[in-house]
Structure formats: structure tokens, C-alpha cells
PDB file of N, CA and C in Angstrom:
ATOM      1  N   UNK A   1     -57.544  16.163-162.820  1.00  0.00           N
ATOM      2  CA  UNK A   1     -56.214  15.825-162.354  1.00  0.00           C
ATOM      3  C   UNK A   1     -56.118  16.186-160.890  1.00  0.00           C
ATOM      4  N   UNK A   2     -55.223  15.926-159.928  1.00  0.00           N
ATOM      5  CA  UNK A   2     -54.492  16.089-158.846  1.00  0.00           C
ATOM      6  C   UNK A   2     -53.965  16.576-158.608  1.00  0.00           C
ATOM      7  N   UNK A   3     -53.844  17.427-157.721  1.00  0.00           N
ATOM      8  CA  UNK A   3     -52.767  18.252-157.362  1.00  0.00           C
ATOM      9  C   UNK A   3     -52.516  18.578-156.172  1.00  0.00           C
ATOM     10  N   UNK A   4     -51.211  18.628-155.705  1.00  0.00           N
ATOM     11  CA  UNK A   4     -50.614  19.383-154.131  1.00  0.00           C
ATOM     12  C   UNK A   4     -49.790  20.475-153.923  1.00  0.00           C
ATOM     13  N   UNK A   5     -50.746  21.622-153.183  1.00  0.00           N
ATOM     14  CA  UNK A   5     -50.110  22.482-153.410  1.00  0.00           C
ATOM     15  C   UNK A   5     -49.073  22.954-151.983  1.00  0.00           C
ATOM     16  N   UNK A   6     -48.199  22.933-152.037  1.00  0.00           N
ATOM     17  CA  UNK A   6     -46.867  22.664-150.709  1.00  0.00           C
ATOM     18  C   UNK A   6     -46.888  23.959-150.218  1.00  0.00           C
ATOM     19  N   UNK A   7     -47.527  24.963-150.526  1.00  0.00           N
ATOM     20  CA  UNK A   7     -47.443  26.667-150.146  1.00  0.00           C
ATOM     21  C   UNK A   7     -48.612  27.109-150.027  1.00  0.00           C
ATOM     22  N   UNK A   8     -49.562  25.928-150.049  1.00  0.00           N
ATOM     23  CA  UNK A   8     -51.047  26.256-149.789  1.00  0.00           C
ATOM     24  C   UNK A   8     -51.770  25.622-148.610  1.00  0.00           C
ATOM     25  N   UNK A   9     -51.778  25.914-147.292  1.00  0.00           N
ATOM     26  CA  UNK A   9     -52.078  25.209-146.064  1.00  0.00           C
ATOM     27  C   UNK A   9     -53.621  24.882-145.755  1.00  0.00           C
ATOM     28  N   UNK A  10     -54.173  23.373-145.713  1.00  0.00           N
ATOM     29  CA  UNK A  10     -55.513  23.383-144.972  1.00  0.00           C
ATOM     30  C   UNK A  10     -55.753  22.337-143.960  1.00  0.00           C
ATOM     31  N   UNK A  11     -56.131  23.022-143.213  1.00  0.00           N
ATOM     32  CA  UNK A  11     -55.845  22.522-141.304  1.00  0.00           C
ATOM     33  C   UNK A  11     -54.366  22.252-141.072  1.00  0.00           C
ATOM     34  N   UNK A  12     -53.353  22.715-141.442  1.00  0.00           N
ATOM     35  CA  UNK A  12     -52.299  22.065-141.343  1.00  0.00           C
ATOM     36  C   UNK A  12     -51.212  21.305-142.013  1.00  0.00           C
ATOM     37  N   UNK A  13     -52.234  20.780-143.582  1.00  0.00           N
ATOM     38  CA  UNK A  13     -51.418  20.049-144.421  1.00  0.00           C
ATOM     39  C   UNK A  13     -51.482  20.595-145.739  1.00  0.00           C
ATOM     40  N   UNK A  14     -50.413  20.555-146.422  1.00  0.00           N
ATOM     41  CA  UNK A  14     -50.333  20.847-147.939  1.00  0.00           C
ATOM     42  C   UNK A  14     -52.023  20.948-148.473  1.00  0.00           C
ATOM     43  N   UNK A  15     -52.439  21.215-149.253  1.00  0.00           N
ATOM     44  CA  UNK A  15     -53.713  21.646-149.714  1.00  0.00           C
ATOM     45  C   UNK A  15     -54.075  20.154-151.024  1.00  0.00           C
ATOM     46  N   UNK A  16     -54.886  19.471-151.130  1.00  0.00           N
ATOM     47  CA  UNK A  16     -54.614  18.559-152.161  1.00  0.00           C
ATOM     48  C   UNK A  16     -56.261  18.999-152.709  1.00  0.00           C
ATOM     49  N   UNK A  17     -55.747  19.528-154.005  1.00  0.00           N
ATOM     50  CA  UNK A  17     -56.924  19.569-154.960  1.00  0.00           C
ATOM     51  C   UNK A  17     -57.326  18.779-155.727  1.00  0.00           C
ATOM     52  N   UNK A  18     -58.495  18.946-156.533  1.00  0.00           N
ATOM     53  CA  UNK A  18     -58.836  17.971-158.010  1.00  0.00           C
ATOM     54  C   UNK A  18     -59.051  18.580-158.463  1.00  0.00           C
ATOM     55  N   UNK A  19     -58.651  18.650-159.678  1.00  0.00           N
ATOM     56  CA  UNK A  19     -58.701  20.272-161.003  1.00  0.00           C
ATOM     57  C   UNK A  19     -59.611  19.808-162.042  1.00  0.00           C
ATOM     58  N   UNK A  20     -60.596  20.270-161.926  1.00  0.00           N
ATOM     59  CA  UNK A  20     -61.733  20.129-163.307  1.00  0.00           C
ATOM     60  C   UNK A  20     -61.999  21.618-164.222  1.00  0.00           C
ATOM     61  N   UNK A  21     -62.440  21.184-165.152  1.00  0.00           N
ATOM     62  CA  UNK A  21     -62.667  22.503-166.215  1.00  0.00           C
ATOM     63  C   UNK A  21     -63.945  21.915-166.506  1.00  0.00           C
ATOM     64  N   UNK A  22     -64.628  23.214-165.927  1.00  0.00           N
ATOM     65  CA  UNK A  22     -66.199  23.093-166.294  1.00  0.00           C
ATOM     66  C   UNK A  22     -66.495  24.093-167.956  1.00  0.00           C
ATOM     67  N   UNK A  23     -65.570  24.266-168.117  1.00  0.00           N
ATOM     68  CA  UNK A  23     -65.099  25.460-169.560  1.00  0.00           C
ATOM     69  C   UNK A  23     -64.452  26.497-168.818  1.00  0.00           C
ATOM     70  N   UNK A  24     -64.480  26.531-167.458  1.00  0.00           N
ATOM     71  CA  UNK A  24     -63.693  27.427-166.251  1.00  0.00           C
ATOM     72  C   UNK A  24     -63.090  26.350-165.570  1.00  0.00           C
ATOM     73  N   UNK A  25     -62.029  27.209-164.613  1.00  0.00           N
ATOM     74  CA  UNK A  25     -61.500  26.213-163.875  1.00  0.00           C
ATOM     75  C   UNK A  25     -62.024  26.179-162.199  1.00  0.00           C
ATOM     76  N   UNK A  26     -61.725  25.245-161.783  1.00  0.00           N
ATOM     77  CA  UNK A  26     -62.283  24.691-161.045  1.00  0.00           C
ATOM     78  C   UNK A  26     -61.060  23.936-159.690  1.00  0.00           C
ATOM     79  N   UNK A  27     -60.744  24.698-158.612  1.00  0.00           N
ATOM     80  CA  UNK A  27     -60.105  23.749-157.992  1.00  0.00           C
ATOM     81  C   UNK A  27     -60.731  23.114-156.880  1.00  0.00           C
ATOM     82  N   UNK A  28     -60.523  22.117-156.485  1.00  0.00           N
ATOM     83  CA  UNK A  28     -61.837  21.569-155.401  1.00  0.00           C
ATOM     84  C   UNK A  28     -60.970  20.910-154.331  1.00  0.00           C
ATOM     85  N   UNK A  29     -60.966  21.150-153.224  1.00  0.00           N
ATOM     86  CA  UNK A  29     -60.362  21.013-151.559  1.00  0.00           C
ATOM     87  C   UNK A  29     -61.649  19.741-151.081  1.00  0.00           C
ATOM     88  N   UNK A  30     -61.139  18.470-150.547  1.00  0.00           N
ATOM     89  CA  UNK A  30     -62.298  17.528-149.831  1.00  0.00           C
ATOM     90  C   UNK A  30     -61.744  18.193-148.107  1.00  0.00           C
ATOM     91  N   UNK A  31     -62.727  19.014-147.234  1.00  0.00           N
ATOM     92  CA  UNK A  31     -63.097  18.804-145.796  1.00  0.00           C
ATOM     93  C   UNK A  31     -63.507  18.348-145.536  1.00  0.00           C
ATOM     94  N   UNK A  32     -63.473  18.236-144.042  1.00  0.00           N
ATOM     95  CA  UNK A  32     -64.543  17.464-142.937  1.00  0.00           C
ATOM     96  C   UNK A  32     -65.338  18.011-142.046  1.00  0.00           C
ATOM     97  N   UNK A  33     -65.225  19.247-142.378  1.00  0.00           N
ATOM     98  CA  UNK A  33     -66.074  20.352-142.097  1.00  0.00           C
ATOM     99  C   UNK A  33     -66.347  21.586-142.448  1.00  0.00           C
ATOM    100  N   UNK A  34     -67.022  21.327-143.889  1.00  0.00           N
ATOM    101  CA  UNK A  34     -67.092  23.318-144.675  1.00  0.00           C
ATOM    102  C   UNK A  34     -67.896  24.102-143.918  1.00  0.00           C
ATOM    103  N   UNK A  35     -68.975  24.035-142.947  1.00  0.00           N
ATOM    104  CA  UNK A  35     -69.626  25.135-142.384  1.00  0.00           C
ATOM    105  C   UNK A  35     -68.672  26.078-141.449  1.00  0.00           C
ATOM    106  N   UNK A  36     -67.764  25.572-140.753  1.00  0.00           N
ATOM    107  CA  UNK A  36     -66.872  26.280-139.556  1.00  0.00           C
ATOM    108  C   UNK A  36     -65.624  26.367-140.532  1.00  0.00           C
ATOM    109  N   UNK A  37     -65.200  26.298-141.737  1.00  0.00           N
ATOM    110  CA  UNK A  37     -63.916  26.549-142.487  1.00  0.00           C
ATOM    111  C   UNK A  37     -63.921  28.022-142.772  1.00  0.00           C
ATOM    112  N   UNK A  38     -62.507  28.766-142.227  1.00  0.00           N
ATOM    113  CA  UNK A  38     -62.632  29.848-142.803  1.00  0.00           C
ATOM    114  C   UNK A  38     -61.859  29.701-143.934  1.00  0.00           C
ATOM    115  N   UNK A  39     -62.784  30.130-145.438  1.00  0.00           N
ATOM    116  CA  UNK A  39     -61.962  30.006-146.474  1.00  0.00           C
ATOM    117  C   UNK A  39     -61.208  31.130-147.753  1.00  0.00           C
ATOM    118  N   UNK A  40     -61.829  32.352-146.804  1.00  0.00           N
ATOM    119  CA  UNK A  40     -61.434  33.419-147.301  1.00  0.00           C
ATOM    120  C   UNK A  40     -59.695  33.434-147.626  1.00  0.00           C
ATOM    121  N   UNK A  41     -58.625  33.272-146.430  1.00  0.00           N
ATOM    122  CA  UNK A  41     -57.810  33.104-147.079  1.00  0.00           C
ATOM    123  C   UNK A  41     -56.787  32.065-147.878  1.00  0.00           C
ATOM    124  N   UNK A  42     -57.610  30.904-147.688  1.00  0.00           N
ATOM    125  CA  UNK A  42     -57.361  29.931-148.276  1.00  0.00           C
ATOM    126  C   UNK A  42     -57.775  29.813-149.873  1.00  0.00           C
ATOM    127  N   UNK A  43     -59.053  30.034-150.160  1.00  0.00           N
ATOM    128  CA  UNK A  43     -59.334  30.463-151.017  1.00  0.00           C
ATOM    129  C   UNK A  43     -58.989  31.756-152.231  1.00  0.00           C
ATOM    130  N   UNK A  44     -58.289  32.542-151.267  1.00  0.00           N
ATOM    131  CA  UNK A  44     -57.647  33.955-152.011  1.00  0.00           C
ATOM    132  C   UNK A  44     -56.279  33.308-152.320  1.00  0.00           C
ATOM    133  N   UNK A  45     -55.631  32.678-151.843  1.00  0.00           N
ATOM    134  CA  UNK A  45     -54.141  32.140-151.966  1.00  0.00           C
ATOM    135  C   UNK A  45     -54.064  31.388-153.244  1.00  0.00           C
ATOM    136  N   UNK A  46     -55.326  30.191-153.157  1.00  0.00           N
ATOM    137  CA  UNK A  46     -55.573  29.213-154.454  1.00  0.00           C
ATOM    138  C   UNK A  46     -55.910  29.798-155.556  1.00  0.00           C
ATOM    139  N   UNK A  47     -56.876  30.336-155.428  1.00  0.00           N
ATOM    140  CA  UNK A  47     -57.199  31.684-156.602  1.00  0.00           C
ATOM    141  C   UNK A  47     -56.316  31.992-157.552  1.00  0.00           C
ATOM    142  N   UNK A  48     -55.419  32.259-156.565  1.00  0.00           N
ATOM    143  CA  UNK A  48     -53.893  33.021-157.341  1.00  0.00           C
ATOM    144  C   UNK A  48     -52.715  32.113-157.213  1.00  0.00           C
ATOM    145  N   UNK A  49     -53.042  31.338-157.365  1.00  0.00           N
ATOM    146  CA  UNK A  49     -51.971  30.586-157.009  1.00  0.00           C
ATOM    147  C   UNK A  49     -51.201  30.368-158.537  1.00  0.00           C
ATOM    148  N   UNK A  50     -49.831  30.500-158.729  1.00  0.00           N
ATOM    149  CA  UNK A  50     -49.067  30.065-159.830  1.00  0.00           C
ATOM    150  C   UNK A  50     -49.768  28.679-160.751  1.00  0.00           C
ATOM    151  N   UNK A  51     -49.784  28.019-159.950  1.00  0.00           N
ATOM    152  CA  UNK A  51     -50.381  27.039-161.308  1.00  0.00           C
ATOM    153  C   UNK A  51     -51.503  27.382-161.716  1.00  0.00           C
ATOM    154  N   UNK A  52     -52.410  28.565-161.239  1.00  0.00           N
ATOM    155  CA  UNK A  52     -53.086  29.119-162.493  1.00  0.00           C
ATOM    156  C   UNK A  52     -53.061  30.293-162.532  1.00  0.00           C
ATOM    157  N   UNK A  53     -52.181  30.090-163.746  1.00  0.00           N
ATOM    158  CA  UNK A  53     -51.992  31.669-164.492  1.00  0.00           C
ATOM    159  C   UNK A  53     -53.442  32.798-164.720  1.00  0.00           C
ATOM    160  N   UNK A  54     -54.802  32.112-164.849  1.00  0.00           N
ATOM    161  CA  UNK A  54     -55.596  32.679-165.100  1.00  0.00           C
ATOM    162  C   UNK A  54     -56.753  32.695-163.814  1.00  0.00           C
ATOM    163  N   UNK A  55     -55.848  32.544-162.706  1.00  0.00           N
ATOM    164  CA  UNK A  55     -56.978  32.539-161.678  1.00  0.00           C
ATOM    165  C   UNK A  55     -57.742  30.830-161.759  1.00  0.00           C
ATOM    166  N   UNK A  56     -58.364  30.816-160.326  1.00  0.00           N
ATOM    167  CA  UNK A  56     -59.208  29.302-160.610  1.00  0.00           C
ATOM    168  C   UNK A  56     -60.522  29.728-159.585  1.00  0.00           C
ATOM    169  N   UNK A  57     -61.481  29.094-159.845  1.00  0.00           N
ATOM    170  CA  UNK A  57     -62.835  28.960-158.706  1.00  0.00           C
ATOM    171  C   UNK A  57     -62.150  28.032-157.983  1.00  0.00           C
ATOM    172  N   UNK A  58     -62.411  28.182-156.350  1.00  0.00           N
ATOM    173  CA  UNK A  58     -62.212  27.007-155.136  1.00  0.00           C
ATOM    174  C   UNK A  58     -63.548  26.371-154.841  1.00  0.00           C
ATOM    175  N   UNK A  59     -63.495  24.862-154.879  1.00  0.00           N
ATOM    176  CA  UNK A  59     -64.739  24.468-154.000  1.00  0.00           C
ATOM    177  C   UNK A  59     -64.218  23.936-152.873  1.00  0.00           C
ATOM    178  N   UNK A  60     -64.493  24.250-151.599  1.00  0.00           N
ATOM    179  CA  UNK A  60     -65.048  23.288-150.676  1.00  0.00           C
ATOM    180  C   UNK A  60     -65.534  22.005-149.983  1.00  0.00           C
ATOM    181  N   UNK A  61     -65.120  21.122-150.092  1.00  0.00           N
ATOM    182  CA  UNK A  61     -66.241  20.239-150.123  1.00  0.00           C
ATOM    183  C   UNK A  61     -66.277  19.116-149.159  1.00  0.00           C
ATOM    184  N   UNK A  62     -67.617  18.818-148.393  1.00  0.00           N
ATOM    185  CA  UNK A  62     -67.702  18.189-147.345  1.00  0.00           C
ATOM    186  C   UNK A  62     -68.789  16.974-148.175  1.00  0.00           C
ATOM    187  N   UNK A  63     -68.004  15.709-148.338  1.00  0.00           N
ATOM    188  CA  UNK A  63     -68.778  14.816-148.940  1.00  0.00           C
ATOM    189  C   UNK A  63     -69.593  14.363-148.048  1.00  0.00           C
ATOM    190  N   UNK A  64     -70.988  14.531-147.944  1.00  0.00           N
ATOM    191  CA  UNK A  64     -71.876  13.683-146.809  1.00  0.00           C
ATOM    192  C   UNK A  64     -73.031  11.947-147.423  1.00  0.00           C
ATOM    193  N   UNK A  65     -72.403  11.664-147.899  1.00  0.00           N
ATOM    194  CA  UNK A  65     -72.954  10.669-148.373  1.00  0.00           C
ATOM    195  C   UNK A  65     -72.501  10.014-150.001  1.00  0.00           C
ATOM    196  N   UNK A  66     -73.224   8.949-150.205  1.00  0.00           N
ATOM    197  CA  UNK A  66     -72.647   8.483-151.167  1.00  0.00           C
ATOM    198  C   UNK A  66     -73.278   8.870-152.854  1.00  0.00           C
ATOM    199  N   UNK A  67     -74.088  10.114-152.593  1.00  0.00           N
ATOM    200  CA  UNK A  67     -74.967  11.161-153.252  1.00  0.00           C
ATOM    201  C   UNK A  67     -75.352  12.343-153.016  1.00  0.00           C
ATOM    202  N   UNK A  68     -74.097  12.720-151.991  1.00  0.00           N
ATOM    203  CA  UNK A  68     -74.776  14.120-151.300  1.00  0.00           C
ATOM    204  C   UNK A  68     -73.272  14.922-150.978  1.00  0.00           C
ATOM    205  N   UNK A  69     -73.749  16.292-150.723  1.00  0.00           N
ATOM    206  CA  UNK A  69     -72.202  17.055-150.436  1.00  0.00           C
ATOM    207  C   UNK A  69     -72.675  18.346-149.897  1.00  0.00           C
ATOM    208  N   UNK A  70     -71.826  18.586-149.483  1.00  0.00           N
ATOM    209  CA  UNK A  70     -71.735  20.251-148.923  1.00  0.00           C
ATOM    210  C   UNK A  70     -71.071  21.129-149.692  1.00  0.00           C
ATOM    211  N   UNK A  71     -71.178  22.438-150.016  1.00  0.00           N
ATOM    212  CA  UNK A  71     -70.365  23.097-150.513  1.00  0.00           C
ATOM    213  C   UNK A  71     -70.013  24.280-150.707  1.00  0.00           C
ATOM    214  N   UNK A  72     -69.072  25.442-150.488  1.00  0.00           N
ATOM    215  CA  UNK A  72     -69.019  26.611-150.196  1.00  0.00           C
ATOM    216  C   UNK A  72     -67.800  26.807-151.340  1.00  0.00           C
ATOM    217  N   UNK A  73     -67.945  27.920-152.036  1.00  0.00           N
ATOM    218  CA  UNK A  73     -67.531  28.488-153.033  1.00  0.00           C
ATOM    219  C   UNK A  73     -66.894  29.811-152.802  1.00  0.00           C
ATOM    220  N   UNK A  74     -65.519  29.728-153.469  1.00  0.00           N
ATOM    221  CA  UNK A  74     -64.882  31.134-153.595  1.00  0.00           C
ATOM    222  C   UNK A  74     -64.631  31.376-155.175  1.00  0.00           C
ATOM    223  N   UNK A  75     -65.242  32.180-155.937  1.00  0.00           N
ATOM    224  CA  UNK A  75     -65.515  32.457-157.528  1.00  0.00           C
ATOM    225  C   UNK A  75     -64.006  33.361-157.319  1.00  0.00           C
ATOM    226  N   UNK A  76     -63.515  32.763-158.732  1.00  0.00           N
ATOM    227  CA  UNK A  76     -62.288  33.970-158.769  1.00  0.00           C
ATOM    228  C   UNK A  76     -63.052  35.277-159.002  1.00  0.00           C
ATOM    229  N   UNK A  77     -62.001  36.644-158.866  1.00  0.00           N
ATOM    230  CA  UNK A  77     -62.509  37.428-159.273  1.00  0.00           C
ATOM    231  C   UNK A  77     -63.454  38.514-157.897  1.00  0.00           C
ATOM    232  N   UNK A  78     -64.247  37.529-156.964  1.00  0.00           N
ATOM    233  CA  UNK A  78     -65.240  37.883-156.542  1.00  0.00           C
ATOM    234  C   UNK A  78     -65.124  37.459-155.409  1.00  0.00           C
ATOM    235  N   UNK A  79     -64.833  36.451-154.377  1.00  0.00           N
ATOM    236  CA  UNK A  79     -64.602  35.870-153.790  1.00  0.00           C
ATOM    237  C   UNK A  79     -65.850  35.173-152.939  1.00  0.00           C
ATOM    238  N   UNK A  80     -65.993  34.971-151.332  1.00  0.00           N
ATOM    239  CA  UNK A  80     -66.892  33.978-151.431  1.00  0.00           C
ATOM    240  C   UNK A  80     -68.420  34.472-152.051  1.00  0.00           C
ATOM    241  N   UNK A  81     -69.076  33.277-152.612  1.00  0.00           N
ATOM    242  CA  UNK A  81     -70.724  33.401-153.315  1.00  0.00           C
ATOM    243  C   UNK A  81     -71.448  32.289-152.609  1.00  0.00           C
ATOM    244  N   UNK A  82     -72.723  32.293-152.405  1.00  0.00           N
ATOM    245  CA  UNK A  82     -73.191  31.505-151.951  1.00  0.00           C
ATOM    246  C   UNK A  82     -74.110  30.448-152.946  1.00  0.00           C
ATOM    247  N   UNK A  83     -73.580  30.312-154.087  1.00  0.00           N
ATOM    248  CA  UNK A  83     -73.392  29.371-155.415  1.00  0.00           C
ATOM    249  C   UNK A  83     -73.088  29.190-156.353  1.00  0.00           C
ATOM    250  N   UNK A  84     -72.806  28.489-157.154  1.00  0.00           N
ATOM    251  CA  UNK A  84     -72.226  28.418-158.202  1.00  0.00           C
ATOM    252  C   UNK A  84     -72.940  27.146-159.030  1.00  0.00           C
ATOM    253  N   UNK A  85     -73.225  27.547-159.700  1.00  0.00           N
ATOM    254  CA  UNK A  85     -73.410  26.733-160.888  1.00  0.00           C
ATOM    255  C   UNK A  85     -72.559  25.460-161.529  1.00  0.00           C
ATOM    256  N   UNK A  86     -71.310  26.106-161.933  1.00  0.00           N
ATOM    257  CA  UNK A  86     -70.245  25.383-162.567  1.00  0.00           C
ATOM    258  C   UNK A  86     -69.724  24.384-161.169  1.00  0.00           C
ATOM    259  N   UNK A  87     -69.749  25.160-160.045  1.00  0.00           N
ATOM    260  CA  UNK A  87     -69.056  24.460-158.876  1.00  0.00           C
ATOM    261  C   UNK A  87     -69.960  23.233-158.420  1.00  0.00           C
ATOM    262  N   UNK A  88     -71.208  23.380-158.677  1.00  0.00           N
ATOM    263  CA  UNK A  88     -71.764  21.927-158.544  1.00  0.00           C
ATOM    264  C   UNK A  88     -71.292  21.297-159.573  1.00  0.00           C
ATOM    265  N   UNK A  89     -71.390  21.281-160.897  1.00  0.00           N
ATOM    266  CA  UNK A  89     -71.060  20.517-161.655  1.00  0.00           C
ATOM    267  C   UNK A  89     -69.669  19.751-161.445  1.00  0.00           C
ATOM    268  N   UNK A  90     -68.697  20.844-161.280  1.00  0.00           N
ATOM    269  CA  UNK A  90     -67.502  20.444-160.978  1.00  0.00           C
ATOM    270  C   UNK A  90     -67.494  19.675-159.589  1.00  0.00           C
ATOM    271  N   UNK A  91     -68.099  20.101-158.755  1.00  0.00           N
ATOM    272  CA  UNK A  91     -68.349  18.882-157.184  1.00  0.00           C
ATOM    273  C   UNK A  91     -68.540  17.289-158.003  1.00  0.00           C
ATOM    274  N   UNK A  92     -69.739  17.321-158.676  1.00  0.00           N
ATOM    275  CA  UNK A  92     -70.787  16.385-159.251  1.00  0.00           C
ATOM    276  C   UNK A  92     -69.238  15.281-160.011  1.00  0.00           C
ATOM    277  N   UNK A  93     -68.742  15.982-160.997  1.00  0.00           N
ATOM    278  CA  UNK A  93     -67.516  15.116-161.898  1.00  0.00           C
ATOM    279  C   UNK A  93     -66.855  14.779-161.417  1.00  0.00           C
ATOM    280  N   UNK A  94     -65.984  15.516-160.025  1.00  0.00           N
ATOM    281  CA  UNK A  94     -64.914  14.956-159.493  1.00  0.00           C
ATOM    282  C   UNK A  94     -65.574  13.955-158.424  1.00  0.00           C
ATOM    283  N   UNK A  95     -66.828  13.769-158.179  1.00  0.00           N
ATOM    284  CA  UNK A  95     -66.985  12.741-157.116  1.00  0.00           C
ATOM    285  C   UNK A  95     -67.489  11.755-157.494  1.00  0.00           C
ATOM    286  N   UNK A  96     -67.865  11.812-158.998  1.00  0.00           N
ATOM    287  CA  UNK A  96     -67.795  10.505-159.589  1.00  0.00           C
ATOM    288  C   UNK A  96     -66.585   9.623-160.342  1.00  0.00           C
ATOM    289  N   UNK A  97     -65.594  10.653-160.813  1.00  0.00           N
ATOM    290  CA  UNK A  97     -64.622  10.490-160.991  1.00  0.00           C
ATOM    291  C   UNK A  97     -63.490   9.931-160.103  1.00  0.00           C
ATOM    292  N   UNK A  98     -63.725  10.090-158.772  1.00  0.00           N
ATOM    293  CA  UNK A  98     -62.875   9.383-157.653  1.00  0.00           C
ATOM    294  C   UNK A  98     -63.461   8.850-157.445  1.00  0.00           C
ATOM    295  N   UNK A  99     -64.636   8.351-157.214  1.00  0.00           N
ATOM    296  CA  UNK A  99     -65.415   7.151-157.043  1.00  0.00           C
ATOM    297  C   UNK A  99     -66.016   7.956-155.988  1.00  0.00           C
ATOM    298  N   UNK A 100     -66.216   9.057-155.532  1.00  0.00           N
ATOM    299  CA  UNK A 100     -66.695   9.078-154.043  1.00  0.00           C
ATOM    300  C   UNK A 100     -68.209   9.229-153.940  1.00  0.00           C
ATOM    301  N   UNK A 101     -68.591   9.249-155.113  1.00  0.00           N
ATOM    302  CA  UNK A 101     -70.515   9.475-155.428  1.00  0.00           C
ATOM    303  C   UNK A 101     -70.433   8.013-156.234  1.00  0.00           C
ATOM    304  N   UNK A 102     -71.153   8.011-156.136  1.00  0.00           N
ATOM    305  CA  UNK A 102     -72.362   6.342-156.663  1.00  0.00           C
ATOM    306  C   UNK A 102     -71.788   7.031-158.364  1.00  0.00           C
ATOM    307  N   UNK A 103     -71.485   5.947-159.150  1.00  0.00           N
ATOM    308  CA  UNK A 103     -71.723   6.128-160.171  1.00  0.00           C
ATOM    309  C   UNK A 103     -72.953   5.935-161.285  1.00  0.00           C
ATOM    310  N   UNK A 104     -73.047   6.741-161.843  1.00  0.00           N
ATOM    311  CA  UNK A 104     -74.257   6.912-163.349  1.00  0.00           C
ATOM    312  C   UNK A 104     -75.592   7.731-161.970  1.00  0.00           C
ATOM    313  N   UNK A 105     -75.609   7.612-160.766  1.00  0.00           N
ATOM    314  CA  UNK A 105     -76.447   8.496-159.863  1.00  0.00           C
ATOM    315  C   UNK A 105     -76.852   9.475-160.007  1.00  0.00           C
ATOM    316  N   UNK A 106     -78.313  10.148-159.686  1.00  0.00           N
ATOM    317  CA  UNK A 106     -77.711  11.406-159.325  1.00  0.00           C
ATOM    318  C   UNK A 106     -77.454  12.149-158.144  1.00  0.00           C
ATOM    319  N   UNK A 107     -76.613  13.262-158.039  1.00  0.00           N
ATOM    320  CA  UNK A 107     -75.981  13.848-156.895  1.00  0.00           C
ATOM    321  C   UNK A 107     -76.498  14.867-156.321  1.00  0.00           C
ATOM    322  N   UNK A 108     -76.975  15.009-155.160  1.00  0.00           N
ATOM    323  CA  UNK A 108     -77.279  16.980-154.204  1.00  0.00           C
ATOM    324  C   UNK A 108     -76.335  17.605-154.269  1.00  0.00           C
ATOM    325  N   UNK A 109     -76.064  18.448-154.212  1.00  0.00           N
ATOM    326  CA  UNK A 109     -75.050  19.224-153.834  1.00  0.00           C
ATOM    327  C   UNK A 109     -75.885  20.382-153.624  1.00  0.00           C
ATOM    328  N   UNK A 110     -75.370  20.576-152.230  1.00  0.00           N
ATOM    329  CA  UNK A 110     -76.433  21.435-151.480  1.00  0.00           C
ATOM    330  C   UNK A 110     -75.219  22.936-151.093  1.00  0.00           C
ATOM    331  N   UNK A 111     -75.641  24.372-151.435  1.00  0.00           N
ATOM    332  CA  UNK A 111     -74.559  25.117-150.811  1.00  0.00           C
ATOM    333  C   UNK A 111     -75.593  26.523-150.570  1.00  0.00           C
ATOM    334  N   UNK A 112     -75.387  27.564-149.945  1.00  0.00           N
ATOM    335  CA  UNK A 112     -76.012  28.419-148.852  1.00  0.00           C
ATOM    336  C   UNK A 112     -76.829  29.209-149.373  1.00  0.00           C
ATOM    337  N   UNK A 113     -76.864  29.553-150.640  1.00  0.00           N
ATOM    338  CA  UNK A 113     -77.358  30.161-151.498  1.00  0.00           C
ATOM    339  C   UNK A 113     -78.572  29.108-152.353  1.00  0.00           C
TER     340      UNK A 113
END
């Protein structure tokens, strides 16, 4: 699903997520530049943010192709990691799911760790 969060700022505008459940949750931010994003407190805000009562993982994500992505992770709980498991997956669904990866493909998702 979709979501905008009006009390959650990135570069300037309301924050617009895509909410996946990898059996965890999952909120995912599209940038245009995750290497220079500071997402510590952006990421601590979403985390906790009221619409999830139970905390959420943030991804990052700088789509670079029509099979490829960038991605930097803030794990609830823990904050930034330099991977995640579930957070590729969750990159992987929502960018086939918006169409923004090639569909039936498969996807990189490349992150620092």
C-alpha cells in the first residue's frame, strides 16, 4: 500500500512510502540520492511513527535501473545496518509491484554491507 506521511519531511516534501510486510514491516522512501541522504533522523521519526504501532524497518531507495537499486537501511529497534535481508526483498516487491523493475526479472539490490 501507499502512504503519506504529512509530519514526516524528505528534502522538503511530505515523506511518500510503500508499505510491504516481508512477515515484518517494511516502509520504503524512493530518492534520488541515498549515498549523501542523511537518514538517521528521518528514519528514527518513521520508525516510530503512529501508523505503526509496532515500529517499521525504513528503506531507502535510489532506483538505478530497470533491475537495479541502491539501498540503505534503518532496522527498527537498531537503527542504521548496512543490510538487510527482508529490505531487499521488500525493495525487490515494491519495484515490481509499481512497475519500476522489469517484471518476472531478476533484481540487484546492492547496499553497503
Amino acid at each position: 500500500r501507499t502512504l503519506t506521511l504529512d509530519d514526516v519531511s524528505l528534502q522538503g516534501q511530505p515523506a511518500g512510502l510503500v508499505v510491504v510486510s516481508m512477515g515484518n514491516p517494511h516502509a520504503i522512501m524512493l530518492v534520488d540520492d541515498v549515498k549523501s541522504l542523511a537518514i538517521g533522523p528521518i528514519g528514527s521519526q518513521t520508525e516510530r511513527h503512529p501508523e505503526f504501532p509496532d515500529r517499521t524497518n525504513v528503506e531507502f531507495v535510489q532506483v538505478t535501473g530497470p533491475d537495479s537499486a541502491l539501498v540503505r537501511v534503518w532496522e527498527r529497534g537498531t537503527g542504521e545496518t548496512q543490510a538487510c535481508g527482508t529490505g531487499a526483498c521488500a525493495t525487490a516487491v515494491m519495484g515490481w509491484a509499481t512497475g519500476l523493475f522489469s517484471p518476472c526479472a531478476p533484481v540487484r539490490i546492492r547496499m553497503s554491507g
